[in-house]
PDB file of N, CA and C in Angstrom:
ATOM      1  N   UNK A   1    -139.245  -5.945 -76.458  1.00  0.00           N
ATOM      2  CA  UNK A   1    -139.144  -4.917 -77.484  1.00  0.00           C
ATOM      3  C   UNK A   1    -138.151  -3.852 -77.018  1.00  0.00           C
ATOM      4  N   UNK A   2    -136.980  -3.398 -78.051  1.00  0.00           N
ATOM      5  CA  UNK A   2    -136.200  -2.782 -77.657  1.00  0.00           C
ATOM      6  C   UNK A   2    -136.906  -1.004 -77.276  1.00  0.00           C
ATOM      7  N   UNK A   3    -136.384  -0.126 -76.310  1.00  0.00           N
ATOM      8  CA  UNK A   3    -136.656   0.808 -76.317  1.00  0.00           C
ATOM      9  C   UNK A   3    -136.482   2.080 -77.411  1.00  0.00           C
ATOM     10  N   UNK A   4    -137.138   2.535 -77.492  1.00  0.00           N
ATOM     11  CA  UNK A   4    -137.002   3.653 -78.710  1.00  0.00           C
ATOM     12  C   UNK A   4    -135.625   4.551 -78.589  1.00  0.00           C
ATOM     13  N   UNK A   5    -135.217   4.815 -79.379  1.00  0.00           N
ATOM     14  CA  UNK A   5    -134.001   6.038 -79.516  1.00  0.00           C
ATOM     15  C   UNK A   5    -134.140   7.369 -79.266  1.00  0.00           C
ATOM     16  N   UNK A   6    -133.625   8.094 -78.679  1.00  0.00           N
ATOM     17  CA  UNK A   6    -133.655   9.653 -79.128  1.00  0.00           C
ATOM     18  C   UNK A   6    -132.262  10.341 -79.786  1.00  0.00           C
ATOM     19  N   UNK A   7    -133.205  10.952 -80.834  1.00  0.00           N
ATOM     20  CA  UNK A   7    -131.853  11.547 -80.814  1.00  0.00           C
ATOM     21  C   UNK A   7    -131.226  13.417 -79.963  1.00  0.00           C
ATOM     22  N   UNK A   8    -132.069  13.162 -79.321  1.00  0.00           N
ATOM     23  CA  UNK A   8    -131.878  14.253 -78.039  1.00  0.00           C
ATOM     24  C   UNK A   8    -130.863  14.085 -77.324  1.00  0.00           C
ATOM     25  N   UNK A   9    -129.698  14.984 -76.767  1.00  0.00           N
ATOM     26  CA  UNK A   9    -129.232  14.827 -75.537  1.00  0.00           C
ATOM     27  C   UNK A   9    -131.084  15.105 -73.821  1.00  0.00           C
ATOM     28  N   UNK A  10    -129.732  14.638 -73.345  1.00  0.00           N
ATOM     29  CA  UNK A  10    -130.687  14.574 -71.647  1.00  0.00           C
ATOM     30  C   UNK A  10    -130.266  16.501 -71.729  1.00  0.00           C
ATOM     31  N   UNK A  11    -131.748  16.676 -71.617  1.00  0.00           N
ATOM     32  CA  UNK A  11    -132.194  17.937 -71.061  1.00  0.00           C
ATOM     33  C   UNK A  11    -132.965  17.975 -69.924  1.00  0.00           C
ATOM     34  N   UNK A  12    -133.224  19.304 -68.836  1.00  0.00           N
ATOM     35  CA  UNK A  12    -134.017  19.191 -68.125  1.00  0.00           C
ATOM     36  C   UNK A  12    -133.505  20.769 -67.366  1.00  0.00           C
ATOM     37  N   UNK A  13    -135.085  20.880 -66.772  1.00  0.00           N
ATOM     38  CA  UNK A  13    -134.738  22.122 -65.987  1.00  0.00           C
ATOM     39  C   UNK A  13    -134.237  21.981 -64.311  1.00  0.00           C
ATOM     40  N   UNK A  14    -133.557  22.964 -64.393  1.00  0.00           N
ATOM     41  CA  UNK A  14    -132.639  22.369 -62.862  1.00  0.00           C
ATOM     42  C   UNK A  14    -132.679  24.261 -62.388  1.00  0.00           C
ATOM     43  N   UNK A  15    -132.435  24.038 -61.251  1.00  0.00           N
ATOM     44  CA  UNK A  15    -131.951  25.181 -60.111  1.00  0.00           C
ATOM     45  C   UNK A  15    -130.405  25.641 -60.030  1.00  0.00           C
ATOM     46  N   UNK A  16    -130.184  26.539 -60.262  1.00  0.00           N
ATOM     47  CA  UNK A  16    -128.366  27.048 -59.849  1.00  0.00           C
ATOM     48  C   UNK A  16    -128.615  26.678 -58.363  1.00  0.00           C
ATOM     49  N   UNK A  17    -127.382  25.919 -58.176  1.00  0.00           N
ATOM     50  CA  UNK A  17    -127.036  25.679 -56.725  1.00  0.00           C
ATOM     51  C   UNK A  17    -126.361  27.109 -56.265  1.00  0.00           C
ATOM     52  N   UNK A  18    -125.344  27.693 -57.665  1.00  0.00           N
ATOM     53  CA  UNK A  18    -124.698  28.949 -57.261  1.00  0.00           C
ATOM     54  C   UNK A  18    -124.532  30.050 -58.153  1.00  0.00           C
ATOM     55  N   UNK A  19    -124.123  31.520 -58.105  1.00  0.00           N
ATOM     56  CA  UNK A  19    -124.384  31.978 -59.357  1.00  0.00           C
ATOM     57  C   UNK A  19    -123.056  32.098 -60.231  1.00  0.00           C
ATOM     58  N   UNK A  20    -123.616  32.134 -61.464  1.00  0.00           N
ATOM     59  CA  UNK A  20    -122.668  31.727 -62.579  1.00  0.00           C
ATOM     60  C   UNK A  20    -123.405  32.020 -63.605  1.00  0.00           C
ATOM     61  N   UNK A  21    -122.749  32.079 -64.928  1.00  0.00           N
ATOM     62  CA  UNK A  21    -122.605  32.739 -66.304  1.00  0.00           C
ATOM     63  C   UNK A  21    -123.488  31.736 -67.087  1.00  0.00           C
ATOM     64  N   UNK A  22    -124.638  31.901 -68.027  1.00  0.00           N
ATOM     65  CA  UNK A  22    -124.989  31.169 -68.759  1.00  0.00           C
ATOM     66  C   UNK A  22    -123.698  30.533 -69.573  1.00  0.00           C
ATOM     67  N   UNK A  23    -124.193  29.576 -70.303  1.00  0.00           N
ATOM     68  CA  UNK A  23    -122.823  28.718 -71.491  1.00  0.00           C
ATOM     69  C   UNK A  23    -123.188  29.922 -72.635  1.00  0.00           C
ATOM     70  N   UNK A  24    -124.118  30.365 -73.160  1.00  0.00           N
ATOM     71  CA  UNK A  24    -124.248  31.294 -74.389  1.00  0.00           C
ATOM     72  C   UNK A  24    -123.544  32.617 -73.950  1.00  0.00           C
ATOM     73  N   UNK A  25    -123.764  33.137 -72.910  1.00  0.00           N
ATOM     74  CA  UNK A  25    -123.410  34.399 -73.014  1.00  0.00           C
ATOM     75  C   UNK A  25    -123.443  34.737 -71.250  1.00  0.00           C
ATOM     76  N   UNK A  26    -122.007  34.453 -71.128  1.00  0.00           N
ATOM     77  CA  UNK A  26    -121.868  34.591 -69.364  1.00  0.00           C
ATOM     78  C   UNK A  26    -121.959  35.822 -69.315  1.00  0.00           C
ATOM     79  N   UNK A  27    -121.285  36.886 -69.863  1.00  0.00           N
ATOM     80  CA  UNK A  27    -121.042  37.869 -69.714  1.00  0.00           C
ATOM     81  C   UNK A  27    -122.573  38.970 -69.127  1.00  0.00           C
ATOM     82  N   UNK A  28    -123.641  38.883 -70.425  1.00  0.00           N
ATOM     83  CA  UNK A  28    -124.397  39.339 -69.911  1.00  0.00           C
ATOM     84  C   UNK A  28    -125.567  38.371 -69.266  1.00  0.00           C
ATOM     85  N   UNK A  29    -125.463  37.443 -69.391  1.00  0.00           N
ATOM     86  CA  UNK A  29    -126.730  36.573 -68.646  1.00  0.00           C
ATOM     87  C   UNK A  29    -126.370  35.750 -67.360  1.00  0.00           C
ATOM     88  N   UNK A  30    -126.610  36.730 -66.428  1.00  0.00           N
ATOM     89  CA  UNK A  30    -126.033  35.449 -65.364  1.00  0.00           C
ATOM     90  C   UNK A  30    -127.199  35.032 -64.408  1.00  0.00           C
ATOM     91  N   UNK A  31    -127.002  33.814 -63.700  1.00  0.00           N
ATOM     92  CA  UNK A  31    -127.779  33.227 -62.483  1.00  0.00           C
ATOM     93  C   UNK A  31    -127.412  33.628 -61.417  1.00  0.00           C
ATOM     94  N   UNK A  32    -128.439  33.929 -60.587  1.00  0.00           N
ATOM     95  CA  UNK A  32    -128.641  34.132 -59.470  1.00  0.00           C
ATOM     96  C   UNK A  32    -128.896  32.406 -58.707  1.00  0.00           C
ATOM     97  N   UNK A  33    -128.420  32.087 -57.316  1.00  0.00           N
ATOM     98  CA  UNK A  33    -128.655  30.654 -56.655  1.00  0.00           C
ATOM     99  C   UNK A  33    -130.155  30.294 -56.881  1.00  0.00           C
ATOM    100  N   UNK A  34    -130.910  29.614 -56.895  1.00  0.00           N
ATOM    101  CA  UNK A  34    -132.133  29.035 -57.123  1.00  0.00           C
ATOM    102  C   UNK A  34    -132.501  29.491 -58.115  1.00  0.00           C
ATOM    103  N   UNK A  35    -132.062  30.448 -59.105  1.00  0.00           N
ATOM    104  CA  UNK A  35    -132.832  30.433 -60.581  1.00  0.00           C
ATOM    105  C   UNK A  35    -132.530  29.190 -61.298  1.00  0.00           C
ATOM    106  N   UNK A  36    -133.974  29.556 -62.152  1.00  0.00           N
ATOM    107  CA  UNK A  36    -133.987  28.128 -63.368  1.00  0.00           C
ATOM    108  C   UNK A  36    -132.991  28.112 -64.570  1.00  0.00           C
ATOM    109  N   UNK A  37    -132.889  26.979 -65.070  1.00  0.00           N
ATOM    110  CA  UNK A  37    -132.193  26.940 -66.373  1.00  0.00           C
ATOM    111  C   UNK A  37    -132.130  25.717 -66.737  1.00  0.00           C
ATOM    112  N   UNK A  38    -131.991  25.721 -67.923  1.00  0.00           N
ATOM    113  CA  UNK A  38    -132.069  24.345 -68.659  1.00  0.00           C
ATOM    114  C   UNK A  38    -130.631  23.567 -68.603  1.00  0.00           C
ATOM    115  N   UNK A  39    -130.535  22.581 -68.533  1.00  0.00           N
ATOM    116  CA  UNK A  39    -129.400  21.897 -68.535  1.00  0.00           C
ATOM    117  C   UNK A  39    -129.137  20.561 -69.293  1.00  0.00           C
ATOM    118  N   UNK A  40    -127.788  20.522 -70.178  1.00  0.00           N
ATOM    119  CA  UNK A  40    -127.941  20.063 -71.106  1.00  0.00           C
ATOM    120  C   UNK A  40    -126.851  19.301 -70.739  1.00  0.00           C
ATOM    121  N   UNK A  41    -127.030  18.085 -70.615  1.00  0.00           N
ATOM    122  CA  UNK A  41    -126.154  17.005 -70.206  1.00  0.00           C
ATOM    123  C   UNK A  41    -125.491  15.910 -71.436  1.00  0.00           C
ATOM    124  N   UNK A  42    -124.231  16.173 -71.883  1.00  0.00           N
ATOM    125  CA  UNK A  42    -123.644  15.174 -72.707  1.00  0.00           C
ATOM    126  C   UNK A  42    -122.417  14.661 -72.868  1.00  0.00           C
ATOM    127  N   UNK A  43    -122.475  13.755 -72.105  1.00  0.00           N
ATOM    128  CA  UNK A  43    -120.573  13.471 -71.694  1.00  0.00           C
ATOM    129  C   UNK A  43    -121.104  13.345 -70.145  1.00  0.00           C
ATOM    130  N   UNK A  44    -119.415  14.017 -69.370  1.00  0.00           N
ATOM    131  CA  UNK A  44    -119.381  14.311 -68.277  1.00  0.00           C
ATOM    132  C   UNK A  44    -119.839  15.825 -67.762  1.00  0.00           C
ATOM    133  N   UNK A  45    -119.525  16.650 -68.600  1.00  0.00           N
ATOM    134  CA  UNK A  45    -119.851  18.038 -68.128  1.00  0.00           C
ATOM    135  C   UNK A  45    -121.109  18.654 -68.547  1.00  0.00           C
ATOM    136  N   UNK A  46    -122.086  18.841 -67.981  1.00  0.00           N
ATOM    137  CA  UNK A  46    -123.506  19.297 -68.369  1.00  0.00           C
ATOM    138  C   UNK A  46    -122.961  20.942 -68.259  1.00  0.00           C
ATOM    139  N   UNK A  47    -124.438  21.617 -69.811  1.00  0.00           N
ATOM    140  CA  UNK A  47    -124.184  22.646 -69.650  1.00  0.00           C
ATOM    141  C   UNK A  47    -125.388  23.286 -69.261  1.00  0.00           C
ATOM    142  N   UNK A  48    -125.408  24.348 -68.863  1.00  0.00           N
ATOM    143  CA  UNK A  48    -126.435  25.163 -68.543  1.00  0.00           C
ATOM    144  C   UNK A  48    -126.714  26.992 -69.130  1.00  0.00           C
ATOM    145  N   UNK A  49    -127.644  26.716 -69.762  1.00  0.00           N
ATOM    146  CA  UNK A  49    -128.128  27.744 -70.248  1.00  0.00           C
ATOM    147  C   UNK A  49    -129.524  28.619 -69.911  1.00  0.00           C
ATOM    148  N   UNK A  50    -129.806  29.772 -69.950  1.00  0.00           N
ATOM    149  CA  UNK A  50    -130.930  30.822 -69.199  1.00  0.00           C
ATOM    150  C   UNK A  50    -132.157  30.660 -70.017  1.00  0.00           C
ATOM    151  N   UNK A  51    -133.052  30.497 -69.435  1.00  0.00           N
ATOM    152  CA  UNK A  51    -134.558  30.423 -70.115  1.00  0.00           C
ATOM    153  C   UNK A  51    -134.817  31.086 -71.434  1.00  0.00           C
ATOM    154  N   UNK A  52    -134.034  32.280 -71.360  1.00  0.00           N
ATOM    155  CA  UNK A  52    -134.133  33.228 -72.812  1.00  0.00           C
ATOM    156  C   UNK A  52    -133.251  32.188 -73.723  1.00  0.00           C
ATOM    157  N   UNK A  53    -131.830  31.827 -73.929  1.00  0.00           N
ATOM    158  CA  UNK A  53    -131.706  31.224 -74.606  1.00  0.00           C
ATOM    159  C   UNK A  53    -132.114  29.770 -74.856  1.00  0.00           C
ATOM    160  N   UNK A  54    -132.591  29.125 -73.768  1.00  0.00           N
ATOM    161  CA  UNK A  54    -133.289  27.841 -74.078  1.00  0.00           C
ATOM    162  C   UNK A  54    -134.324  28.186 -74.566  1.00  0.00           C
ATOM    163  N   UNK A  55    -134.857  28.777 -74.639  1.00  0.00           N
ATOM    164  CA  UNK A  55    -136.187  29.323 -75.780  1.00  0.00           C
ATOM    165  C   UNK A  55    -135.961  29.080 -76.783  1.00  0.00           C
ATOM    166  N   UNK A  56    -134.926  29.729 -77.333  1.00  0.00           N
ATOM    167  CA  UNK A  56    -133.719  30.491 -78.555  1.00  0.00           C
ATOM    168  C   UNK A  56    -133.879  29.054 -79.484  1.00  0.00           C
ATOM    169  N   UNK A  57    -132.812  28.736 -78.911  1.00  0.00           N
ATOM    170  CA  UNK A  57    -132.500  27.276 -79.209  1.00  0.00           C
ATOM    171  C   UNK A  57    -133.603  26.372 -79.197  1.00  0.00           C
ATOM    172  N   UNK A  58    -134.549  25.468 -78.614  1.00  0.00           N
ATOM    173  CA  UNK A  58    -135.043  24.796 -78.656  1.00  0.00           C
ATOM    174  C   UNK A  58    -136.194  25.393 -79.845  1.00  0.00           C
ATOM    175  N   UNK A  59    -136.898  26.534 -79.970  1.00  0.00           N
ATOM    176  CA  UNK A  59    -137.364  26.614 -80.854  1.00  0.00           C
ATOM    177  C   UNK A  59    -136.576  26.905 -81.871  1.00  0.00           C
ATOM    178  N   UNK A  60    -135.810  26.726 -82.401  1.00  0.00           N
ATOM    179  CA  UNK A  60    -134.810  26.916 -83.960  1.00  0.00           C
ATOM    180  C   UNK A  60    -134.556  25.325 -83.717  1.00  0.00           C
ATOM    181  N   UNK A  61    -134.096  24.171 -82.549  1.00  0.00           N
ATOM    182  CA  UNK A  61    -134.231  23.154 -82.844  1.00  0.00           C
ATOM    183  C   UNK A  61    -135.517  22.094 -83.431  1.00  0.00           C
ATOM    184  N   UNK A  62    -136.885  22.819 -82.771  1.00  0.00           N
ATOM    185  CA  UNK A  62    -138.561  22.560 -83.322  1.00  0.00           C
ATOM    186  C   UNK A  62    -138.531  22.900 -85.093  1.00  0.00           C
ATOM    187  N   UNK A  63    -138.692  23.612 -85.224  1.00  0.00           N
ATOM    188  CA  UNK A  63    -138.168  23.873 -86.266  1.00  0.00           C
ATOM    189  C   UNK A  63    -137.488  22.922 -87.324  1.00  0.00           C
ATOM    190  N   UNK A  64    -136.321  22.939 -87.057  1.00  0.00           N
ATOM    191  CA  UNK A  64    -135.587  21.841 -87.658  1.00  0.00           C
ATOM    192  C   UNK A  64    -135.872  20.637 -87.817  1.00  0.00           C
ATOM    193  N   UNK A  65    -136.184  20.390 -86.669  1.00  0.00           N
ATOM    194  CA  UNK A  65    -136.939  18.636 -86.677  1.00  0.00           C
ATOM    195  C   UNK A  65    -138.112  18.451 -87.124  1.00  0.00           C
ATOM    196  N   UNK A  66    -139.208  19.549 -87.354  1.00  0.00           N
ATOM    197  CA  UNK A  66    -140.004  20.012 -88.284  1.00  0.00           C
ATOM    198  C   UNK A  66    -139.721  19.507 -89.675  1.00  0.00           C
ATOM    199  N   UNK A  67    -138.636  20.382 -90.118  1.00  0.00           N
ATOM    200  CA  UNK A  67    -138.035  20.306 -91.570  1.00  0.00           C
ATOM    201  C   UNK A  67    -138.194  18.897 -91.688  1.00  0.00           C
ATOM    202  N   UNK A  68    -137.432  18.136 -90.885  1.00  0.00           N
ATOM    203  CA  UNK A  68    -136.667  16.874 -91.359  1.00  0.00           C
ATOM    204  C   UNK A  68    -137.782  15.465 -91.402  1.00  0.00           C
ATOM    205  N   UNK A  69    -138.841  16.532 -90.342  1.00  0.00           N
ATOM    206  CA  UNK A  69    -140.132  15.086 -90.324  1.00  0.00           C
ATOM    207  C   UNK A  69    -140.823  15.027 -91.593  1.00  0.00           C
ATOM    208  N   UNK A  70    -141.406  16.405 -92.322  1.00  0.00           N
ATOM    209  CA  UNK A  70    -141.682  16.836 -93.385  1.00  0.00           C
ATOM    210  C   UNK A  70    -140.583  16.580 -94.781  1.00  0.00           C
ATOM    211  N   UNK A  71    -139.474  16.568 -94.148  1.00  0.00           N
ATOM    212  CA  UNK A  71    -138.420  15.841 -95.527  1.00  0.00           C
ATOM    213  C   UNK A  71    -138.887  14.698 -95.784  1.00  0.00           C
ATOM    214  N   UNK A  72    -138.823  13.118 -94.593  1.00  0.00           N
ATOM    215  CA  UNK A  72    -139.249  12.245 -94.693  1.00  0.00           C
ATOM    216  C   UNK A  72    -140.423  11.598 -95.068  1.00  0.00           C
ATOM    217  N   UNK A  73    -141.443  12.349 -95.428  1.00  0.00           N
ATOM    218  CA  UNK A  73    -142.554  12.641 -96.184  1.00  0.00           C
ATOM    219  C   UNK A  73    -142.855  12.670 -97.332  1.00  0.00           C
ATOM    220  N   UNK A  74    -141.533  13.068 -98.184  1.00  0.00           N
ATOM    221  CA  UNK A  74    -141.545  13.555 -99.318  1.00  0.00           C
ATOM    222  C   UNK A  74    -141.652  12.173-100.166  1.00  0.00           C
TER     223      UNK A  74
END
């Protein structure tokens, strides 16, 4: 039996090896070395974003996929 699909990219929480600028907003959100953040891998270059905006995002993505399970319903 074939394996199921997602339609997710590969997410996961990872550690800054070093510090650097969230992808949403380097300017004011930055990492410190061993802080957390979500990392969003698609292609070759994964991105990484700060707990506040992986919040952000993933719930406005809940949401959505909400909508669309409830569309399919109809």
């Amino acid at each position: 039996m074939a394996r199921p699909k997602s339609f997710l990219p590969r997410l996961e929480i990872t550690c800054a090896g070093k510090a650097h600028g969230c992808q949403h907003n380097k300017e004011k959100h930055r990492f410190a070395k061993g802080d957390r953040r979500l990392t969003v891998s698609e292609g070759r270059n994964p991105e990484h974003f700060c707990l506040d905006c992986a919040r952000q995002f993933l719930q406005a993505d809940i949401k959505r996929l909400q909508d669309l399970l409830a569309a399919l319903g109809e």
